[in-house]
C-alpha atoms as a PDB file:
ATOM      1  CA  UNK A   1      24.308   0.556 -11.098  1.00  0.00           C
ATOM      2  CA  UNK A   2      24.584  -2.812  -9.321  1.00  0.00           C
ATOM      3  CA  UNK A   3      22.582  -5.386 -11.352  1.00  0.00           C
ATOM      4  CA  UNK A   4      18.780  -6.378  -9.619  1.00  0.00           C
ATOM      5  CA  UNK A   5      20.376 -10.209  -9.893  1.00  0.00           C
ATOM      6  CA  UNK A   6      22.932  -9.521  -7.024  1.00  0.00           C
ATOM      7  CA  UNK A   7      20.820  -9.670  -4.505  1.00  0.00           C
ATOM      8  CA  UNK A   8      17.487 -11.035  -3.773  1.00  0.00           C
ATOM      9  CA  UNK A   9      15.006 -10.609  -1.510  1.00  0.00           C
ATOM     10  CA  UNK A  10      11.273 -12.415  -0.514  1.00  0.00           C
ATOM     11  CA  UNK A  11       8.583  -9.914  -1.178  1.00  0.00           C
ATOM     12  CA  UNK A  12       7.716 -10.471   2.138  1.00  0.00           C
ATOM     13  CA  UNK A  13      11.063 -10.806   4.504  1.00  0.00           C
ATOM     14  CA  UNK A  14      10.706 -12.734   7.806  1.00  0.00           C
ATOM     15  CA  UNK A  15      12.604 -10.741  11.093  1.00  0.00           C
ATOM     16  CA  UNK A  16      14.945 -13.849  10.920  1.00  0.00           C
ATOM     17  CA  UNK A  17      15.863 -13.112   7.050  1.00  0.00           C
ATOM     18  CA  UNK A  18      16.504  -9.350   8.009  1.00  0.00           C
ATOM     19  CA  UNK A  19      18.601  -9.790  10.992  1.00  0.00           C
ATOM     20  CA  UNK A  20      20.946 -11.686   8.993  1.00  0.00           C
ATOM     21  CA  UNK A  21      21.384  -9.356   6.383  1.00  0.00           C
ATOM     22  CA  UNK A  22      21.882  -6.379   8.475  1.00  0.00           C
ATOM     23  CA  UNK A  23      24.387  -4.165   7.794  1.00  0.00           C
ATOM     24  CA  UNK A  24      24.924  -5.147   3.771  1.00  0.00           C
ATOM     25  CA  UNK A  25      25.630  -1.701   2.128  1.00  0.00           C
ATOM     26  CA  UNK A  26      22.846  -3.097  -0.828  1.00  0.00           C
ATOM     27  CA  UNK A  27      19.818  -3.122   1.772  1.00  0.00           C
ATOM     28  CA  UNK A  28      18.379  -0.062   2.869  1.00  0.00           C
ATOM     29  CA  UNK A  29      15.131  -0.102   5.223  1.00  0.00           C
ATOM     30  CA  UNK A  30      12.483   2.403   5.445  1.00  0.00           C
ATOM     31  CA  UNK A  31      10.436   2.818   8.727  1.00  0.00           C
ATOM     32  CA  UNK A  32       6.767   4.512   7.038  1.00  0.00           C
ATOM     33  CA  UNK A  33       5.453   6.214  10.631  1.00  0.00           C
ATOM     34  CA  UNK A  34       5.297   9.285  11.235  1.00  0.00           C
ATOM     35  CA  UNK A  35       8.673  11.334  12.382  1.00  0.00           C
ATOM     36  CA  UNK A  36       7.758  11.504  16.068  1.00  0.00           C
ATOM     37  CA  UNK A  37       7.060   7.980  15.958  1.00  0.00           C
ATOM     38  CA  UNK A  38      10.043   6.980  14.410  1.00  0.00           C
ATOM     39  CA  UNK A  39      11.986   9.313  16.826  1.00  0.00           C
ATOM     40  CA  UNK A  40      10.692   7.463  19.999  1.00  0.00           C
ATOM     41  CA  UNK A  41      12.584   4.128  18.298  1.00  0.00           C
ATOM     42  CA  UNK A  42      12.876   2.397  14.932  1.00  0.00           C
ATOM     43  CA  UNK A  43      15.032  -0.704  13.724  1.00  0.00           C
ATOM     44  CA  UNK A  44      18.872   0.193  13.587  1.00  0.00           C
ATOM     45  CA  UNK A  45      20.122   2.078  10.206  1.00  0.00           C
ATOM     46  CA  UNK A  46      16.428   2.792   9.080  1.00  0.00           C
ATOM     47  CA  UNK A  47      15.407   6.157   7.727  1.00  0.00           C
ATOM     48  CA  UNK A  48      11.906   7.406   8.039  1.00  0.00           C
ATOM     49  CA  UNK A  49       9.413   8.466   5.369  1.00  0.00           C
ATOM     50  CA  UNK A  50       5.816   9.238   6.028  1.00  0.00           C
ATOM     51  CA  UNK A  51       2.862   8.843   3.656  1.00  0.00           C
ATOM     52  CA  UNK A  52       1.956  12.690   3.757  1.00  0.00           C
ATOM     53  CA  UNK A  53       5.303  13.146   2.014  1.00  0.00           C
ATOM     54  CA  UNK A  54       4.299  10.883  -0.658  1.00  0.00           C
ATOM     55  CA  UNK A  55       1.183  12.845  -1.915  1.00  0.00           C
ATOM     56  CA  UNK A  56       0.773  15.479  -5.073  1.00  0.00           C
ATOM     57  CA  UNK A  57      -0.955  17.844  -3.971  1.00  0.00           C
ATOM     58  CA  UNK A  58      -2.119  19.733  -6.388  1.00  0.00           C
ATOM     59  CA  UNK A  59      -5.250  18.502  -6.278  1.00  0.00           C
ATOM     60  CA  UNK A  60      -8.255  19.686  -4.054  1.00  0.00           C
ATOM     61  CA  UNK A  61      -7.827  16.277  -1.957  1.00  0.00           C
ATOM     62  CA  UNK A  62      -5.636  14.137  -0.523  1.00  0.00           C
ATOM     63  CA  UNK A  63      -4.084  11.113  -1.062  1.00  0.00           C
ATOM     64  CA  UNK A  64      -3.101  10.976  -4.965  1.00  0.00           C
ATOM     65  CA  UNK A  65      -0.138   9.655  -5.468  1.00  0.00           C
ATOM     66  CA  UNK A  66       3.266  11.840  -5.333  1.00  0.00           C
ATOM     67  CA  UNK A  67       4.807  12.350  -9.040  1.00  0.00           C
ATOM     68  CA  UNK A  68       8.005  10.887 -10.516  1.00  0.00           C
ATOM     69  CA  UNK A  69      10.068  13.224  -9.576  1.00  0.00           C
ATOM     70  CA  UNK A  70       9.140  13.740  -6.003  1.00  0.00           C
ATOM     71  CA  UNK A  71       9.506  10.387  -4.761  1.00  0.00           C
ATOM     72  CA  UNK A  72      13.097  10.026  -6.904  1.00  0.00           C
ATOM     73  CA  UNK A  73      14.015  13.617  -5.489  1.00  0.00           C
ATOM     74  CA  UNK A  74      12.653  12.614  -1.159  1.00  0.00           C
ATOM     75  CA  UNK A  75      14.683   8.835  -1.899  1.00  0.00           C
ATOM     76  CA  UNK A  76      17.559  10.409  -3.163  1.00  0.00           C
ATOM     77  CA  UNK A  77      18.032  12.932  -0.401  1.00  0.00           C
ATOM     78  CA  UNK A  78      18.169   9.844   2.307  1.00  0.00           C
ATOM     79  CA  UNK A  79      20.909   8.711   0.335  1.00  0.00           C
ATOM     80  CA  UNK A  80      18.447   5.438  -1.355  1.00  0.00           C
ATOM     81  CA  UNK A  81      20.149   4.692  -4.674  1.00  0.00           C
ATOM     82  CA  UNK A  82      19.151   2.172  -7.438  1.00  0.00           C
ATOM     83  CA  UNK A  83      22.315   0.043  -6.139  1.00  0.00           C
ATOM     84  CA  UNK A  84      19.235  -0.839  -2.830  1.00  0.00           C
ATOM     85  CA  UNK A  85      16.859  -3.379  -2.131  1.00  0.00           C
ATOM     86  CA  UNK A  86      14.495  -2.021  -0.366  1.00  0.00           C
ATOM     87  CA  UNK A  87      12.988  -3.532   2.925  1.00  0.00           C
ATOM     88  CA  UNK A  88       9.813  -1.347   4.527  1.00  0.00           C
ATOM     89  CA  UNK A  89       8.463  -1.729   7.758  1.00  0.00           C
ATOM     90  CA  UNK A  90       5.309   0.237   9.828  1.00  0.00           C
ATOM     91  CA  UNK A  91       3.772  -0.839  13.207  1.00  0.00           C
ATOM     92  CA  UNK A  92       0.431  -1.251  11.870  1.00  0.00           C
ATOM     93  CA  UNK A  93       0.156  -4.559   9.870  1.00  0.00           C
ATOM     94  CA  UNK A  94       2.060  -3.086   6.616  1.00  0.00           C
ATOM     95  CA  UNK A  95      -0.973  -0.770   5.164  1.00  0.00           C
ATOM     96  CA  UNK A  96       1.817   2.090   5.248  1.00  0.00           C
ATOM     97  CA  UNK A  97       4.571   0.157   4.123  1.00  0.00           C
ATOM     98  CA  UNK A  98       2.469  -1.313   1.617  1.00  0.00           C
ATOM     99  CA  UNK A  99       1.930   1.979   0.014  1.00  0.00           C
ATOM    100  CA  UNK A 100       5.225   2.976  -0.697  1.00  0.00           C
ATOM    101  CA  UNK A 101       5.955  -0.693  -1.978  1.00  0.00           C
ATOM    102  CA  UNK A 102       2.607  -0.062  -4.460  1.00  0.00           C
ATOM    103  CA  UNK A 103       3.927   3.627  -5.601  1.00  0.00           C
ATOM    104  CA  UNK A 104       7.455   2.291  -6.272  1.00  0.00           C
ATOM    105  CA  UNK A 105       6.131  -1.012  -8.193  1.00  0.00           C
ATOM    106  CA  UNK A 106       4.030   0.801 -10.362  1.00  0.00           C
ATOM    107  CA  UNK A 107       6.995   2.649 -11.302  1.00  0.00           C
ATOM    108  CA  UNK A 108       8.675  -0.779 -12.052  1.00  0.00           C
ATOM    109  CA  UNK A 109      10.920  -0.700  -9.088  1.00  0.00           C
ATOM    110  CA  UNK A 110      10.702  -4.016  -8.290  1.00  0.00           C
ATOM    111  CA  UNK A 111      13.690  -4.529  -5.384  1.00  0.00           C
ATOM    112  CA  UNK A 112      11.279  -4.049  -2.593  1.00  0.00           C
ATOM    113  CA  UNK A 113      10.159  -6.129   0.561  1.00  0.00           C
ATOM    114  CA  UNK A 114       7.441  -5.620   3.547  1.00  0.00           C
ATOM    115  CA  UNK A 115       9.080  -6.838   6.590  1.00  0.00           C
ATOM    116  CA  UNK A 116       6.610  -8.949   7.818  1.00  0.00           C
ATOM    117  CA  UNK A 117       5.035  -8.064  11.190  1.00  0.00           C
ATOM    118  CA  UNK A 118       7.003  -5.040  10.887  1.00  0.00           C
ATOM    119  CA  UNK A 119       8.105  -3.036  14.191  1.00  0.00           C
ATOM    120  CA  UNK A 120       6.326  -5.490  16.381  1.00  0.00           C
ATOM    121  CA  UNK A 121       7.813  -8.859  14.806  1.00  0.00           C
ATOM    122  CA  UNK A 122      11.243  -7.173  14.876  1.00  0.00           C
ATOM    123  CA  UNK A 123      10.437  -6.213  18.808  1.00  0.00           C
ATOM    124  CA  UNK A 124       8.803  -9.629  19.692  1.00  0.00           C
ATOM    125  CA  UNK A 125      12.065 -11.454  18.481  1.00  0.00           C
ATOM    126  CA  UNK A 126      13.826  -9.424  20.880  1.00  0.00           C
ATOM    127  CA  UNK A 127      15.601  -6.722  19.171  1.00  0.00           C
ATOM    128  CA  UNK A 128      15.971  -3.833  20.100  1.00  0.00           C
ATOM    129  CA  UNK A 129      15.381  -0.239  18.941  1.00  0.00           C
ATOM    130  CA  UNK A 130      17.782   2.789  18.081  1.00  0.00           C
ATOM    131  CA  UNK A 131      16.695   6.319  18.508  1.00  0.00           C
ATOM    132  CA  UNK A 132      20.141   7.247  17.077  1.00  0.00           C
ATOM    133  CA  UNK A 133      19.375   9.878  14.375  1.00  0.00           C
ATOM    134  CA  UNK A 134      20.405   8.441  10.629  1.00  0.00           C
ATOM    135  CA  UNK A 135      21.575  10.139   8.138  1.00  0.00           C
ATOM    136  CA  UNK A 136      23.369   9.189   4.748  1.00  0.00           C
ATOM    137  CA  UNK A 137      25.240  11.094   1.850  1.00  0.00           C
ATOM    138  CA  UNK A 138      22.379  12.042  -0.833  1.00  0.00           C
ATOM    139  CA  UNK A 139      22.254   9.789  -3.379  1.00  0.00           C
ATOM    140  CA  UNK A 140      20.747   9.929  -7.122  1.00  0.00           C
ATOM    141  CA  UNK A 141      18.102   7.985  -7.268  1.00  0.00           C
ATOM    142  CA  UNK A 142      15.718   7.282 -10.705  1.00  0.00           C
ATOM    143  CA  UNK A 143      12.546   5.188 -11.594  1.00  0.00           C
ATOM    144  CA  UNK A 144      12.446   3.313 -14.904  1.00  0.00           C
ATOM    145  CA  UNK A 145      10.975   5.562 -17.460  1.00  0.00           C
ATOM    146  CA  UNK A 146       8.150   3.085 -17.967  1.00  0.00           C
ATOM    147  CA  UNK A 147       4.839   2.521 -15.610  1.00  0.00           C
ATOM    148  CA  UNK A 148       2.982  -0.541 -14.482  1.00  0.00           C
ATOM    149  CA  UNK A 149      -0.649   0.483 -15.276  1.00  0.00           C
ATOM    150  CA  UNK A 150      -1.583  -2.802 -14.593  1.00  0.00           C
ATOM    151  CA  UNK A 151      -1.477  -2.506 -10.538  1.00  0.00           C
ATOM    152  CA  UNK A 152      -3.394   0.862 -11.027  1.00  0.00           C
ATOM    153  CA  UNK A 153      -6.612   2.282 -12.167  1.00  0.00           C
ATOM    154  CA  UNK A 154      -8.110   5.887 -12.276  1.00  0.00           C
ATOM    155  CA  UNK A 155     -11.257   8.088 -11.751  1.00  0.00           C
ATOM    156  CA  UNK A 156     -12.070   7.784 -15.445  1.00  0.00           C
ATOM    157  CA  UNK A 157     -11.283   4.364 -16.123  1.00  0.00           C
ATOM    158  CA  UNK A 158     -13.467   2.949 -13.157  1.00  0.00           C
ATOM    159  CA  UNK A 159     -16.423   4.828 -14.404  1.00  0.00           C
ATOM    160  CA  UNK A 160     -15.903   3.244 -17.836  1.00  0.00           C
ATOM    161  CA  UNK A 161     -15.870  -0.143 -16.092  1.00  0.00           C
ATOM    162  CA  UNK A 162     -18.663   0.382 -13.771  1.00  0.00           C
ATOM    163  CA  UNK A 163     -21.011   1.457 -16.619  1.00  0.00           C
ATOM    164  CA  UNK A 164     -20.134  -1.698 -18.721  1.00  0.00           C
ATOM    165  CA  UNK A 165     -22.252  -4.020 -18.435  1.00  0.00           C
ATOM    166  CA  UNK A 166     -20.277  -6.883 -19.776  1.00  0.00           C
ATOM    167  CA  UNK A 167     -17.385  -5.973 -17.658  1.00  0.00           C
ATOM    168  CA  UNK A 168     -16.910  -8.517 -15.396  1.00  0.00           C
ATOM    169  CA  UNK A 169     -15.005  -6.194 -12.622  1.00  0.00           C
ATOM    170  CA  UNK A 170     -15.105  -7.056  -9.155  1.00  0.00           C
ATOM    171  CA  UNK A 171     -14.456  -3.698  -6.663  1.00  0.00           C
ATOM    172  CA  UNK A 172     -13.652  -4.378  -3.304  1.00  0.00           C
ATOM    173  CA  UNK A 173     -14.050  -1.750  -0.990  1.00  0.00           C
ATOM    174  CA  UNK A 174     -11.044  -2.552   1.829  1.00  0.00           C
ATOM    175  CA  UNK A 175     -12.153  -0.044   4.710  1.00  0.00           C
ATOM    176  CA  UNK A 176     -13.590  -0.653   8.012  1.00  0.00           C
ATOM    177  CA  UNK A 177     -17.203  -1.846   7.709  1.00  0.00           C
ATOM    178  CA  UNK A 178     -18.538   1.384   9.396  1.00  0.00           C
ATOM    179  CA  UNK A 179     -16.867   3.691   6.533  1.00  0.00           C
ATOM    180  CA  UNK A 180     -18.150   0.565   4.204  1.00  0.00           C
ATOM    181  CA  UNK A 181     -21.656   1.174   5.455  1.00  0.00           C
ATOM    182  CA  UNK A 182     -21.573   5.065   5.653  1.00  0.00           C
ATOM    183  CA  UNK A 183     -21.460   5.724   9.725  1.00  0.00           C
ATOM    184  CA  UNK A 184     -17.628   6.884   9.864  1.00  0.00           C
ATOM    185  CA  UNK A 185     -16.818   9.727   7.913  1.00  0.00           C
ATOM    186  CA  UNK A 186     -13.108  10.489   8.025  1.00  0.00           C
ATOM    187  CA  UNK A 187     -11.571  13.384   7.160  1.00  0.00           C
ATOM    188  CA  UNK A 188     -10.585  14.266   3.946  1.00  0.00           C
ATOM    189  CA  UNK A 189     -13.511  12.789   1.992  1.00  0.00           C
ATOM    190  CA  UNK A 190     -16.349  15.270   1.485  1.00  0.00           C
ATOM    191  CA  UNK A 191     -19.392  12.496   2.381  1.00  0.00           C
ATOM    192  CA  UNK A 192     -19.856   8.849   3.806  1.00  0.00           C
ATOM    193  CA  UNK A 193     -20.548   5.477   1.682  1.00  0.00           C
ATOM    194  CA  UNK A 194     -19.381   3.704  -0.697  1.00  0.00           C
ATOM    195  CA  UNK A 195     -19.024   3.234  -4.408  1.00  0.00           C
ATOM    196  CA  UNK A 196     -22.150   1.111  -5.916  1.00  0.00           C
ATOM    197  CA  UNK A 197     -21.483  -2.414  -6.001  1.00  0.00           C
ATOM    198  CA  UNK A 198     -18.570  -2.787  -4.207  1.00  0.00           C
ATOM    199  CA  UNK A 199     -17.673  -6.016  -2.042  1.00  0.00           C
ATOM    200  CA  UNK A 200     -16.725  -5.553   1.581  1.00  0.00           C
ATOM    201  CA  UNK A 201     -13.576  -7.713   2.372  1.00  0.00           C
ATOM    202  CA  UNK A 202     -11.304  -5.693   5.375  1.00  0.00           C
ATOM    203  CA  UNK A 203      -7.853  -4.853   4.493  1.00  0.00           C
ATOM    204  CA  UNK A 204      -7.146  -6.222   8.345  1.00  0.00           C
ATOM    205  CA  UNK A 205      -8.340  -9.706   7.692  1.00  0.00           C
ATOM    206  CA  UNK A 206      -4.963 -10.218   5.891  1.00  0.00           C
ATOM    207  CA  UNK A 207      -3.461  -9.871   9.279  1.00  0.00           C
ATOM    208  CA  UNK A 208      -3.300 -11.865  12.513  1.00  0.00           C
ATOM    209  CA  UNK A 209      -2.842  -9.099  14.832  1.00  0.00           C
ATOM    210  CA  UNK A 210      -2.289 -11.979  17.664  1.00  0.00           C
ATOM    211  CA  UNK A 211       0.822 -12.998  15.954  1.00  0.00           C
ATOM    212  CA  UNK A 212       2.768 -10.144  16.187  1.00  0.00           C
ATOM    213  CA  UNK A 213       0.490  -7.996  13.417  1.00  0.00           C
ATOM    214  CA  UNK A 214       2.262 -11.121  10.676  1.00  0.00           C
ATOM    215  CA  UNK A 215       0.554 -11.432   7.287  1.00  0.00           C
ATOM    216  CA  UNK A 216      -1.407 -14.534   7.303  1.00  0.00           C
ATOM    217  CA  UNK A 217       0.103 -17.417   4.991  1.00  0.00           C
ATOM    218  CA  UNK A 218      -0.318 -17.812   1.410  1.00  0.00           C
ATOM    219  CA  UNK A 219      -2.982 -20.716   1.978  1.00  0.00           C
ATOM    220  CA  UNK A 220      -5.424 -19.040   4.743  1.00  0.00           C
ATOM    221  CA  UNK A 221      -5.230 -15.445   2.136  1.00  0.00           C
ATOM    222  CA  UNK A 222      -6.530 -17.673  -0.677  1.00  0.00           C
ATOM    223  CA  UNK A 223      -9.245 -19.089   1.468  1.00  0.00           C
ATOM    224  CA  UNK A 224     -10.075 -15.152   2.831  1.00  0.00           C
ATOM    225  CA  UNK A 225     -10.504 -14.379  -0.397  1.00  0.00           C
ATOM    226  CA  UNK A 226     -11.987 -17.701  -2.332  1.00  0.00           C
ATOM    227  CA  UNK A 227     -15.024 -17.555   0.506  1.00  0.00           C
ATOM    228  CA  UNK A 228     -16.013 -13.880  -1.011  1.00  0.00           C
ATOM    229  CA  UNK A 229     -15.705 -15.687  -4.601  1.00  0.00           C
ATOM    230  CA  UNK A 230     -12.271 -14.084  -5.552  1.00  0.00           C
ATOM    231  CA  UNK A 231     -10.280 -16.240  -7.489  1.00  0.00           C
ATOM    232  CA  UNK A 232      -7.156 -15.929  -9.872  1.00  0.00           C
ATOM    233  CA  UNK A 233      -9.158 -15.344 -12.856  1.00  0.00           C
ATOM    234  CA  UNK A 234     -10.851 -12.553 -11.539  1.00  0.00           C
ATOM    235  CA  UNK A 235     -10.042  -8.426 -12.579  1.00  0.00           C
ATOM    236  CA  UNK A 236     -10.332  -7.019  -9.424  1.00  0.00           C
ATOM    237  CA  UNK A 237     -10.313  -3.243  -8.329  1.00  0.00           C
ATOM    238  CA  UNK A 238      -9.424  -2.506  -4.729  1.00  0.00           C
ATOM    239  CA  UNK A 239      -9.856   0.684  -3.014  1.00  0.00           C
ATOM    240  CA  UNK A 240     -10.139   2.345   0.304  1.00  0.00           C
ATOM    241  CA  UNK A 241      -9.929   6.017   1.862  1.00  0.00           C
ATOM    242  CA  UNK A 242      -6.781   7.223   0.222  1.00  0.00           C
ATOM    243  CA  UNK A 243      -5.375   3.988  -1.355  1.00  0.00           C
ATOM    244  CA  UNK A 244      -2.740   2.601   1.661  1.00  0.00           C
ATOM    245  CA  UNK A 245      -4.947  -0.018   3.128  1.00  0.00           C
ATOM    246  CA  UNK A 246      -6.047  -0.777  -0.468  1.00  0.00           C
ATOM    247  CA  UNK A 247      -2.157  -1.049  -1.580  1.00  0.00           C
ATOM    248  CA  UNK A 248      -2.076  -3.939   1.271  1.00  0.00           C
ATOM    249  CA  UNK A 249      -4.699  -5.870  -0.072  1.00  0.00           C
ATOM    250  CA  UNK A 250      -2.924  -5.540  -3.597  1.00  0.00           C
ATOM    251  CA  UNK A 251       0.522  -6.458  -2.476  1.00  0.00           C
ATOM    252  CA  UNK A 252      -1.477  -9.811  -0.618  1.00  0.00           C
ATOM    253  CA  UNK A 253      -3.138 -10.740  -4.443  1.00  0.00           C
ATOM    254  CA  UNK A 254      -0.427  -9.734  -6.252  1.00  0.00           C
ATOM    255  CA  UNK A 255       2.784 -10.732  -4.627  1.00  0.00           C
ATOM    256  CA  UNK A 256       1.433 -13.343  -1.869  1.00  0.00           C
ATOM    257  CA  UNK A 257      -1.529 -14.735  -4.402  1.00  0.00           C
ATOM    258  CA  UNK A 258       0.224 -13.872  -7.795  1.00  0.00           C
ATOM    259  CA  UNK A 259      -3.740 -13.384  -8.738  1.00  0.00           C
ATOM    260  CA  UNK A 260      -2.793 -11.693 -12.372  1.00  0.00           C
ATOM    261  CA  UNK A 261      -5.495  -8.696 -12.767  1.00  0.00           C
ATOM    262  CA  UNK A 262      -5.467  -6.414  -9.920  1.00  0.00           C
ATOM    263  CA  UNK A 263      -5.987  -2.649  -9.802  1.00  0.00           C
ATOM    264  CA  UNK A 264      -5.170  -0.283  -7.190  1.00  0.00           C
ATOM    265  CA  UNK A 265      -7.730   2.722  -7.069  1.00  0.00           C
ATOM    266  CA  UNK A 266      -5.270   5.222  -6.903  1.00  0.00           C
ATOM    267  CA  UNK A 267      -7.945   8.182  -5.590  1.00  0.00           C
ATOM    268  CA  UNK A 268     -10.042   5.816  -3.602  1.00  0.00           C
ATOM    269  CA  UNK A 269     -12.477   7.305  -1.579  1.00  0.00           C
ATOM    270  CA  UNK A 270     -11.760  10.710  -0.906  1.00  0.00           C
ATOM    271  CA  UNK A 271     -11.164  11.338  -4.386  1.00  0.00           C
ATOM    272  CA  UNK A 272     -14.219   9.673  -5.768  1.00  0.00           C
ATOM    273  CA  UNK A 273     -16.942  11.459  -2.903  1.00  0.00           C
ATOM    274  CA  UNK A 274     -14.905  14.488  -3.865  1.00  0.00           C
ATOM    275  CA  UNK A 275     -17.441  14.722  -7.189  1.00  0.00           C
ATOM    276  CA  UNK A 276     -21.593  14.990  -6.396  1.00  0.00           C
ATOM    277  CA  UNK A 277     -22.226  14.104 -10.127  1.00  0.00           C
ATOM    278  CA  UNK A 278     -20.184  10.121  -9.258  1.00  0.00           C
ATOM    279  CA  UNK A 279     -23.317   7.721  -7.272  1.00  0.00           C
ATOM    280  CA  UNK A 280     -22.544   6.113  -4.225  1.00  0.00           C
ATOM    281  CA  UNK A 281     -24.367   3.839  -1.766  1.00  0.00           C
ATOM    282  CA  UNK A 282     -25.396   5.112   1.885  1.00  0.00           C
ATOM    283  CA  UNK A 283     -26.651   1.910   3.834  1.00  0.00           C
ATOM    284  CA  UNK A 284     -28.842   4.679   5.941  1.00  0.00           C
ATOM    285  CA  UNK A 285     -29.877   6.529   2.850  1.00  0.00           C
ATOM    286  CA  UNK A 286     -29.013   5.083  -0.574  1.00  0.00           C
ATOM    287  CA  UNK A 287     -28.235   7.843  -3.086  1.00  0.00           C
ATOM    288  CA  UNK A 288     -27.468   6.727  -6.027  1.00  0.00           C
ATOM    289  CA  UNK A 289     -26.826   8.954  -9.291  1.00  0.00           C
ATOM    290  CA  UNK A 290     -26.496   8.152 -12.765  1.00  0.00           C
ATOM    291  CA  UNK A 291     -22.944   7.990 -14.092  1.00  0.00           C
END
């Protein structure tokens, strides 16, 4: 297994950074759209993944993360070893990237990068595209046996939380404000709202979609976030339909911020209006239930 110290890699990688290191045998990059997308034109030597093949679903909804073995088994059969350092891309402003990134760090694989500005930057630098089909020798691929419950929280623990009152947890609901407020209801969650008490701050606001869909610098993030009384200190608990635009907003306070205490709701939203017994807030009708 080639040692983690050979080669290094910014958490986020500028186009620049990337284009010089194309081609090393130790970098693999990962286009996260979906395959017809990725078919129409993706960065040279990338293979594709898609979220929907990074989901367990054994549950009656969506969006819980994939197990162990299913995400070693899909990143061994594109030939992704631990020998790689991992460099993800999307064309959206990196909420898909960033959910592979969160799935993979919680596992304590931490040779991962978001490209940043992802399929735009790279175009608006003026490369150019491949649509040749990519395909490497399977490869054995494993995750450390240990987990990093610290970027992650569940169902049960967030009710715990939410009925302490001396916890000092701060939930940040990272959706659009309609689904914030109730009046978008998007499929896969069985009703519209929110969960009680939670702070609106837009995954998107991490992004300036005017410069090539590029995460915003270390300084204006801290700012973002200080204004809506976020600081470093803080335990916060982020969460948003099915935990991708939520894993954004984590890899921004984690890896941009290095904020310490920050918790990825695994389930977000379409787990947690999955269950009528759990309250949640309705700006045109507030229902709320006891825990």
């Amino acid at each position: 297994m080639v040692d983690s110290e050979e080669i290094q890699l910014a958490p986020l990688i500028e186009v620049k950074d990337l284009q010089k290191r194309m081609g090393e045998a130790e970098i693999m990059i990962i286009d996260m759209r979906k395959p017809e997308y990725y078919e129409q034109g993706h960065i040279e030597g990338a293979v594709n993944v898609w979220r929907d093949q990074l989901v367990d679903n054994r549950y009656p909804y969506g969006g819980m993360m994939a197990t162990r073995d299913s995400i070693e088994d899909l990143l061994g059969s594109l030939g992704i070893s631990n020998k790689h350092s991992l460099v993800i891309y999307d064309d959206r402003g990196c909420p898909d990237a960033a959910r592979l990134w969160w799935l993979l760090k919680f596992h304590n694989y931490n040779k991962i990068s978001l490209l940043n500005g992802g399929l735009e930057a790279w175009q608006g630098s003026g490369m150019k595209l491949s649509n040749n089909a990519v395909h490497y020798p399977t490869a054995t691929f494993e995750l450390p046996d240990s987990s990093n419950t610290n970027l992650w929280i569940d169902k049960e623990s967030l009710v715990a939380g939410l009925n302490n009152k001396k916890s000092k947890m701060i939930l940040i609901d990272t959706r659009t404000k309609d689904e914030f407020l109730g009046n978008t209801l998007k499929p896969g969650a069985k009703k519209a709202g929110r969960i009680p008490g939670s702070l609106h701050i837009d995954w998107a606001v991490a992004v300036d979609f005017k410069d090539h869909k590029k995460i915003r610098s270390a300084d204006q993030l801290r700012d973002l976030f200080e204004k809506h009384g976020i600081t470093e200190s803080d335990t916060v608990v982020v969460y948003c339909h099915s935990g991708s635009r939520s894993s954004l907003t984590t890899f921004v306070l984690t890896e941009l911020l290095e904020y310490p205490n920050i918790r990825n709701y695994d389930g977000s939203w379409t787990e947690w209006s999955h269950f009528d017994h759990l309250p949640y807030d309705h700006d045109s009708l507030i229902k709320t239930k006891s825990l």
